[in-house]
Protein backbone atom coordinates (compact mmCIF):
# COMPACT_ATOMS: atom_id res chain seq x y z
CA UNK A 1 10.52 47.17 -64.96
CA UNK A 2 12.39 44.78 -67.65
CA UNK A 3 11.88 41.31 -67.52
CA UNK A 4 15.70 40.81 -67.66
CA UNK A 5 17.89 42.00 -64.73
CA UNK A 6 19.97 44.63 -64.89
CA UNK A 7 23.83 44.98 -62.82
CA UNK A 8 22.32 47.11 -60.38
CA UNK A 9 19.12 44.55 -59.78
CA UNK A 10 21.80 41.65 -58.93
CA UNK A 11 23.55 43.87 -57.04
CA UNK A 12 20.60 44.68 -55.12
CA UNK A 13 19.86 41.24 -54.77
CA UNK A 14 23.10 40.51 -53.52
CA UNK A 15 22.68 43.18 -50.36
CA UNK A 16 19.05 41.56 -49.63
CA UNK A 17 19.95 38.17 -49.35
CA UNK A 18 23.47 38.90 -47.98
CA UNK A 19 22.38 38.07 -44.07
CA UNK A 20 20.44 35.04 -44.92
CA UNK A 21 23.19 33.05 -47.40
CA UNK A 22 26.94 32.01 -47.21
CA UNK A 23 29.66 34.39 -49.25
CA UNK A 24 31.30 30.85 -49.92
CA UNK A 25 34.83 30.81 -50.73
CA UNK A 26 36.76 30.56 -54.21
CA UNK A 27 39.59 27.64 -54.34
CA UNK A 28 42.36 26.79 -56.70
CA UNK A 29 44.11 23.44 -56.67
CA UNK A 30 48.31 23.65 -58.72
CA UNK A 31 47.54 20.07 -59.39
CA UNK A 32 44.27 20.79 -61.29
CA UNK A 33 46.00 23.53 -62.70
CA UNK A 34 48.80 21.00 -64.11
CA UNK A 35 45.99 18.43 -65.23
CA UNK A 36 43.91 21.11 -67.48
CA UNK A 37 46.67 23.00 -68.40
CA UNK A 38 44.94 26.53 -67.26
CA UNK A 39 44.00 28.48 -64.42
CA UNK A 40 40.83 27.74 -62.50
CA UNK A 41 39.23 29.26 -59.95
CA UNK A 42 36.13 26.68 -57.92
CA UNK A 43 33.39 28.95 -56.85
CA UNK A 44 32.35 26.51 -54.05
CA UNK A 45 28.58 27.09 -53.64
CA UNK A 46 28.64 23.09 -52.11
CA UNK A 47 29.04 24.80 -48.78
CA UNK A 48 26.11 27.03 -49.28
CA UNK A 49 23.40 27.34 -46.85
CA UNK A 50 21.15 24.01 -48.25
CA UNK A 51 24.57 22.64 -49.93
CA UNK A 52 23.74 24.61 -53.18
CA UNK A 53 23.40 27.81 -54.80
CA UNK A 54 19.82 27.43 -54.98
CA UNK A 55 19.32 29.07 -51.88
CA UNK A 56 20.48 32.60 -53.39
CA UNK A 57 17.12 32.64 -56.05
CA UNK A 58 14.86 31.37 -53.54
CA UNK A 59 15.71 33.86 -50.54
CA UNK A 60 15.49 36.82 -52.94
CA UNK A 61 12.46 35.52 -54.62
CA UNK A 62 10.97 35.03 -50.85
CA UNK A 63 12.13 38.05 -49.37
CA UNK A 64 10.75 40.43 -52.01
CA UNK A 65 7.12 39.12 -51.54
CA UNK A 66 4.66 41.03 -49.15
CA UNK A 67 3.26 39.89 -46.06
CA UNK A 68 -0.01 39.36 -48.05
CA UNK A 69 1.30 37.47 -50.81
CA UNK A 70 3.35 35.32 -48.46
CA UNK A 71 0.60 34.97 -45.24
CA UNK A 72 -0.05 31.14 -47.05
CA UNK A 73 3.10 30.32 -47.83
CA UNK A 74 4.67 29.43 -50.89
CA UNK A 75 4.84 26.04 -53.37
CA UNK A 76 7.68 24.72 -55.67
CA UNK A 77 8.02 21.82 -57.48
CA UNK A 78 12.11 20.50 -57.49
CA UNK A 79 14.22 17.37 -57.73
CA UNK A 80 15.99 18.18 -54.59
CA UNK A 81 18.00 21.75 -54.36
CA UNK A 82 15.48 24.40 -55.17
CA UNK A 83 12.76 22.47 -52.97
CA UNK A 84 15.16 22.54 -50.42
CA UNK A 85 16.15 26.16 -50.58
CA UNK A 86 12.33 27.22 -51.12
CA UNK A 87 11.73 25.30 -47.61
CA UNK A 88 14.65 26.85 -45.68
CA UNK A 89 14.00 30.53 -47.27
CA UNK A 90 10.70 30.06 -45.98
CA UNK A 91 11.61 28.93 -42.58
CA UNK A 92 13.61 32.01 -42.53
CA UNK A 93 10.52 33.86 -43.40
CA UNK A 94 8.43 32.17 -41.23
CA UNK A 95 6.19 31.01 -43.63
CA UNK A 96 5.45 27.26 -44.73
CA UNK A 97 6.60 25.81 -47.63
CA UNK A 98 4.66 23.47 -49.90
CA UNK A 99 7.50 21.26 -52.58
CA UNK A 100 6.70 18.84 -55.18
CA UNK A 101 8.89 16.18 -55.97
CA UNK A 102 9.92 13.20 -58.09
CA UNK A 103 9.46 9.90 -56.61
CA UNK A 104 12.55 9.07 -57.62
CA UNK A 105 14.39 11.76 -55.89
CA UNK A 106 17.66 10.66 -53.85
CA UNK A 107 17.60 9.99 -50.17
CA UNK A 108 19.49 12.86 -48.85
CA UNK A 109 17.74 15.28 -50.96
CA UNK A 110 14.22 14.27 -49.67
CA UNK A 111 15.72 14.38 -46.39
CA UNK A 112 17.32 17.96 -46.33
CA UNK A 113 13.71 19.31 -47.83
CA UNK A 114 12.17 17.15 -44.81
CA UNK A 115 14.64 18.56 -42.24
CA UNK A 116 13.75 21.95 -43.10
CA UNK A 117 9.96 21.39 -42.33
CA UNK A 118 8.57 21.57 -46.03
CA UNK A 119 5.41 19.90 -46.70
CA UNK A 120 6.26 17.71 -49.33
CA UNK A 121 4.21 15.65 -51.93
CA UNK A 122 5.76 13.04 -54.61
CA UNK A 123 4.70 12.81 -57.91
CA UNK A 124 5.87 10.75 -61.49
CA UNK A 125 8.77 11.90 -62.10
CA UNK A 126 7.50 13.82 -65.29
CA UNK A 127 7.30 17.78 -66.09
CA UNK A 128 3.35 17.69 -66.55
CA UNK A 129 3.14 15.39 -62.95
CA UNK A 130 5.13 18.01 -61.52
CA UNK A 131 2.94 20.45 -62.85
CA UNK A 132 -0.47 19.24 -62.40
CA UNK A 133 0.27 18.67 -58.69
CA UNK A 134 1.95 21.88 -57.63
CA UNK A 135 -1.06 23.53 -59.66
CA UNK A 136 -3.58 21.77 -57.28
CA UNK A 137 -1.49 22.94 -54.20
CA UNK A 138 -1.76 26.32 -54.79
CA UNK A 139 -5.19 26.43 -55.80
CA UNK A 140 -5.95 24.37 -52.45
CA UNK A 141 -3.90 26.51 -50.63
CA UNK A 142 -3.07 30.10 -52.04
CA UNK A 143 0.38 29.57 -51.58
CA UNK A 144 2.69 32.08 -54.25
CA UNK A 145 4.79 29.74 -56.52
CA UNK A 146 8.69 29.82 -56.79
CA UNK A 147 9.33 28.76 -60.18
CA UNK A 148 12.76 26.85 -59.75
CA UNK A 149 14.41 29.38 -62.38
CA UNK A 150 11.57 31.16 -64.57
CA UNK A 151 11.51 33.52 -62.47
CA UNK A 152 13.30 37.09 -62.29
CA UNK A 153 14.01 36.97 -58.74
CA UNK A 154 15.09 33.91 -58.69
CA UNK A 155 17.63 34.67 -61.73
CA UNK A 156 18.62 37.64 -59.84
CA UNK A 157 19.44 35.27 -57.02
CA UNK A 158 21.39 32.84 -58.68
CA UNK A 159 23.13 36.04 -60.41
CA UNK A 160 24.68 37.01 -57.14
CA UNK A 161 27.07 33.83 -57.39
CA UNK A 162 28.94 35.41 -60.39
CA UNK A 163 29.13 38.38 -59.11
CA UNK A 164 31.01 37.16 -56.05
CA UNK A 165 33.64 35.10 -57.71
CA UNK A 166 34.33 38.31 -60.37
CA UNK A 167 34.64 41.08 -57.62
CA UNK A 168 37.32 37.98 -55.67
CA UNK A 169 38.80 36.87 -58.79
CA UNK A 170 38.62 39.90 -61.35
CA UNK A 171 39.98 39.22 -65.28
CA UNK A 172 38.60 35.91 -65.58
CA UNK A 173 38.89 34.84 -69.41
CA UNK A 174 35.89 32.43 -69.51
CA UNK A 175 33.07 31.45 -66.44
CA UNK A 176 31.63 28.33 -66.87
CA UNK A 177 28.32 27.05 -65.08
CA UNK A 178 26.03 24.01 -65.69
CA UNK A 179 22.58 24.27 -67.30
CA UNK A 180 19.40 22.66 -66.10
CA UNK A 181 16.32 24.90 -66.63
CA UNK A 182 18.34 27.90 -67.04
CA UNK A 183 18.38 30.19 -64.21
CA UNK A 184 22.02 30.02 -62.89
CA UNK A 185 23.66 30.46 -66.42
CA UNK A 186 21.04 32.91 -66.98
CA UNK A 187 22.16 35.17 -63.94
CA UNK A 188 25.98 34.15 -64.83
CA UNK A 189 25.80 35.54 -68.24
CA UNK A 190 23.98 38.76 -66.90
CA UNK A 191 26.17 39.28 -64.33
CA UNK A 192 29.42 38.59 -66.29
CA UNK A 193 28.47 40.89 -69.19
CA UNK A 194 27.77 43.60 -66.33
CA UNK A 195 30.74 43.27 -64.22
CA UNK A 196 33.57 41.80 -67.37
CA UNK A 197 31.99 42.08 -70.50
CA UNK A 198 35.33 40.65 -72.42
CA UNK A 199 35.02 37.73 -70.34
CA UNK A 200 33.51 34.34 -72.01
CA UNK A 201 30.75 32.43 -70.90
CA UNK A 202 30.14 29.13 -71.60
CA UNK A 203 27.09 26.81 -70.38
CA UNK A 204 27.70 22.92 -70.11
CA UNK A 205 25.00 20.44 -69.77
CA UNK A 206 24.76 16.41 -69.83
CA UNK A 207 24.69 14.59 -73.40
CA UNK A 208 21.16 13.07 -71.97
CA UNK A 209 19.46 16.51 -71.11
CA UNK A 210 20.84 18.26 -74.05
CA UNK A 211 17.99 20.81 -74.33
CA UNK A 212 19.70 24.01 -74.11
CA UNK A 213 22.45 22.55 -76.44
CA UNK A 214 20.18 21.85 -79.03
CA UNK A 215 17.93 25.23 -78.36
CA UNK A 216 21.26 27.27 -78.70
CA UNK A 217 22.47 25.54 -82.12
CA UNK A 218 19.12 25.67 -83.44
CA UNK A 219 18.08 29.53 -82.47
CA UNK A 220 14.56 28.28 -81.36
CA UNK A 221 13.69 26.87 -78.04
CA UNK A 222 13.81 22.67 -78.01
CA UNK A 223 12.45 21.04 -75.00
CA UNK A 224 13.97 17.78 -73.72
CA UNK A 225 12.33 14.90 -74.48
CA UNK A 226 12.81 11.54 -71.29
CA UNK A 227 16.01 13.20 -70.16
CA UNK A 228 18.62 11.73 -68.31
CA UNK A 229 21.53 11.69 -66.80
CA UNK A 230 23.50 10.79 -62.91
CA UNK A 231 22.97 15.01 -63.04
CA UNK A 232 19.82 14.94 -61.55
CA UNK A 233 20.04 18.49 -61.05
CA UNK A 234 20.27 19.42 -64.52
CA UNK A 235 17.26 17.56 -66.09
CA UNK A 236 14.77 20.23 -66.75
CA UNK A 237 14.18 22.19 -69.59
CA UNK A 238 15.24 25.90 -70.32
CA UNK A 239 12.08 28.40 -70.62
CA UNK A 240 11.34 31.40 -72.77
CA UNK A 241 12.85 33.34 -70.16
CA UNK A 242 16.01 31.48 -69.79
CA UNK A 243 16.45 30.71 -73.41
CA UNK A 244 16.30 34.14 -74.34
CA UNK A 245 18.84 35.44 -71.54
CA UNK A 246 21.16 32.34 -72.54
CA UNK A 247 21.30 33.39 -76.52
CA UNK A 248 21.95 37.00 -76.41
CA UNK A 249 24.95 36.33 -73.76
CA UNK A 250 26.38 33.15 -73.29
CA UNK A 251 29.06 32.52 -76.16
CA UNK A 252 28.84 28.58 -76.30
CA UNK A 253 27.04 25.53 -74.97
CA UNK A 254 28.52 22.15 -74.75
CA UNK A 255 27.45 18.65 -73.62
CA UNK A 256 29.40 15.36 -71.30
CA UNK A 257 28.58 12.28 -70.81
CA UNK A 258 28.06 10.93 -67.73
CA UNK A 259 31.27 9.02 -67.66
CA UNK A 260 33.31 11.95 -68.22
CA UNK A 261 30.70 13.79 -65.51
CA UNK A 262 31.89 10.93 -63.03
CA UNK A 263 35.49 11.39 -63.79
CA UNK A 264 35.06 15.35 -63.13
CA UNK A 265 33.44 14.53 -60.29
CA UNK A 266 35.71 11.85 -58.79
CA UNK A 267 38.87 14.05 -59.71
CA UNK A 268 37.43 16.85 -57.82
CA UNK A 269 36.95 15.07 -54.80
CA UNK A 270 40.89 13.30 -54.53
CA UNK A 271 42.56 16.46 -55.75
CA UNK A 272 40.69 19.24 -53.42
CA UNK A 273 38.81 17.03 -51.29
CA UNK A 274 35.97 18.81 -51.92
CA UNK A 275 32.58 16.81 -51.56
CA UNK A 276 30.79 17.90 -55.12
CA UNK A 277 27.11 15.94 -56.60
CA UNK A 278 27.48 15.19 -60.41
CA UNK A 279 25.64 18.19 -61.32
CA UNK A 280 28.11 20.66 -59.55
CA UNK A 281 31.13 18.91 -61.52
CA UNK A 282 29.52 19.06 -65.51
CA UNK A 283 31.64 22.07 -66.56
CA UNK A 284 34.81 21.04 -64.97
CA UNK A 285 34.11 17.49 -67.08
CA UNK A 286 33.90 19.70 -70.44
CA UNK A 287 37.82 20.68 -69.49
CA UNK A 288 38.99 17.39 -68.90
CA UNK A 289 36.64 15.92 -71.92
CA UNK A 290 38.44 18.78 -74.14
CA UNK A 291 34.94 19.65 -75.23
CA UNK A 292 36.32 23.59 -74.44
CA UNK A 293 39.54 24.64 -75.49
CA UNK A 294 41.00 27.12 -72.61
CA UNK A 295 44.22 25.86 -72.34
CA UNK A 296 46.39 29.02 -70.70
CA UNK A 297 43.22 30.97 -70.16
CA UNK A 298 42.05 32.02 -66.54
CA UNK A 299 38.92 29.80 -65.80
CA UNK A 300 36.33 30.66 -63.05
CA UNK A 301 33.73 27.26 -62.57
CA UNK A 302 31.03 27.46 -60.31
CA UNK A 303 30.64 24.16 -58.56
CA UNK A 304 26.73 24.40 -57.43
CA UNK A 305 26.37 22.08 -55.10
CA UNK A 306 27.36 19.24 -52.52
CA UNK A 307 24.64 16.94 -51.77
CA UNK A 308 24.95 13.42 -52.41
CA UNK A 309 23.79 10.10 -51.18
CA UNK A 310 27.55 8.92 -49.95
CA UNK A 311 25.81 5.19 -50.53
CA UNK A 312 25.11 6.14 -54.12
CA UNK A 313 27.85 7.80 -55.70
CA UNK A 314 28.11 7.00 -59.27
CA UNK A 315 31.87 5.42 -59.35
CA UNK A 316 30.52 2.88 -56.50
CA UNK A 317 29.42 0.82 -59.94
CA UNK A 318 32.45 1.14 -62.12
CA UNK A 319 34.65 -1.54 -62.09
């Protein structure tokens, strides 16, 4: 079997996980439209099963293990989405569900991981924290890890989201997607080149997590260094895995600041009344920045998520 999947894998993928996720709608707003200048098309993944399209990876990823591997559950280390789909998956499963995360992890994030019965354990928020605990979890516990996105099935997963919005919203001229660690705009790009190969793609991540930016421009794989950014989501670093999926088919990466990441976000919210986290509004913030030039063009975005702290949002301290 490759290590990269092919059409029909995500297409597979898509037929397992189809009773356990949401086919979540696609929405246009005229007045976004007006603003931008082009034609885009919201994949809305913030009304997702978990609020995010993390669930997609995780329930493949959990569904294609055997009743050995899975008899002591599985562990995952995540600031907040993937923890939370790994914990719900396994519910599903009926398994338990072991997450590492950040001390510094918002509220409503802990919360949802919580209210799906994960057992959770906080750590630094640091890669090699993260690491060194979840290692000691499943060597205490034999639990099967769920790397957040190095990890074929997971990528396979996160593929299926693409693949929706291009069988709804066929002829798309570009698809644009945020980058954390890799594994959505890793399945994007795989699924786009199988299903539209003349369609773009084009990855977007914050100016303070600029990892894949740098790794792309460079040709050779750059880790972030203290990343950061009101993106939470998007603060990890890509792997071999995902950096080699992201330069043979994604066209372009580009960076925002988080201003321009809280204007996205804010816009989204008073024009469609849609409730998006920062993360989930980086690529539309690359239109309105003009760091992309698709003026005219049809634009699909996949918005990945809706989970905020409503007593935290970011424009609460902007005067």
């Amino acid at each position: 079997m490759s290590d990269t999947p092919t059409l029909d894998d995500i297409r597979a993928a898509a037929e397992r996980i189809a009773p356990f996720v949401h086919r979540t709608p696609v929405l246009t707003s005229s007045s976004i439209n007006r603003i931008t200048g082009c034609e885009i098309t919201f994949k809305c993944e913030n009304f997702q099963k978990g609020g995010a399209f993390k669930i997609r990876g995780a329930t493949n990823a959990i569904r294609c293990l055997s009743e050995d591997q899975i008899r002591y559950g599985v562990a995952t280390h995540s600031s907040g989405n993937h923890a939370a789909a790994v914990a719900l998956a396994a519910k599903m499963r009926n398994t338990t569900a072991y997450t590492v995360m950040p001390s510094n992890v918002s509220r409503v994030k802990k919360e949802a991981v919580a209210g799906y019965g994960a057992k959770i354990t906080y750590c630094e928020p640091t890669l090699s924290a993260r690491d060194s605990v979840l290692n000691d979890i499943v060597r205490d516990t034999g639990a099967a890890f769920i790397h957040p996105y190095d990890n074929r099935l997971v990528i396979e997963g996160q593929a299926t989201t693409a693949l929706e919005l291009l069988e709804e919203v066929p002829g798309l001229d570009v698809v644009m997607a945020p980058i954390g660690g890799g594994g959505l705009i890793s399945g994007t790009a795989l699924a786009v080149r199988g299903l539209s190969p003349r369609t773009k793609v084009i990855g977007v991540e914050p100016e303070g997590a600029d990892d894949a930016y740098r790794s792309f421009r460079s040709g050779t794989l750059i880790s972030a260094a203290g990343p950061s950014s009101i993106a939470d989501g998007l603060l990890a670093s890509l792997s071999e895995r995902t950096f080699n999926i992201l330069s043979r088919h994604v066209n372009d990466v580009v960076t925002v600041d988080d201003d321009t990441i809280t204007d996205a976000m804010r816009t989204i919210w008073e024009r469609m009344k849609l409730v998006v986290e920062p993360s989930a509004a980086v690529p539309f913030a690359a239109i309105l920045s003009g760091r992309v030039n698709i003026t005219g063009l049809k634009v699909g975005i996949i918005l990945t998520g809706g989970n905020v702290d409503l007593n935290r949002l970011p424009w609460m301290n902007v005067t």
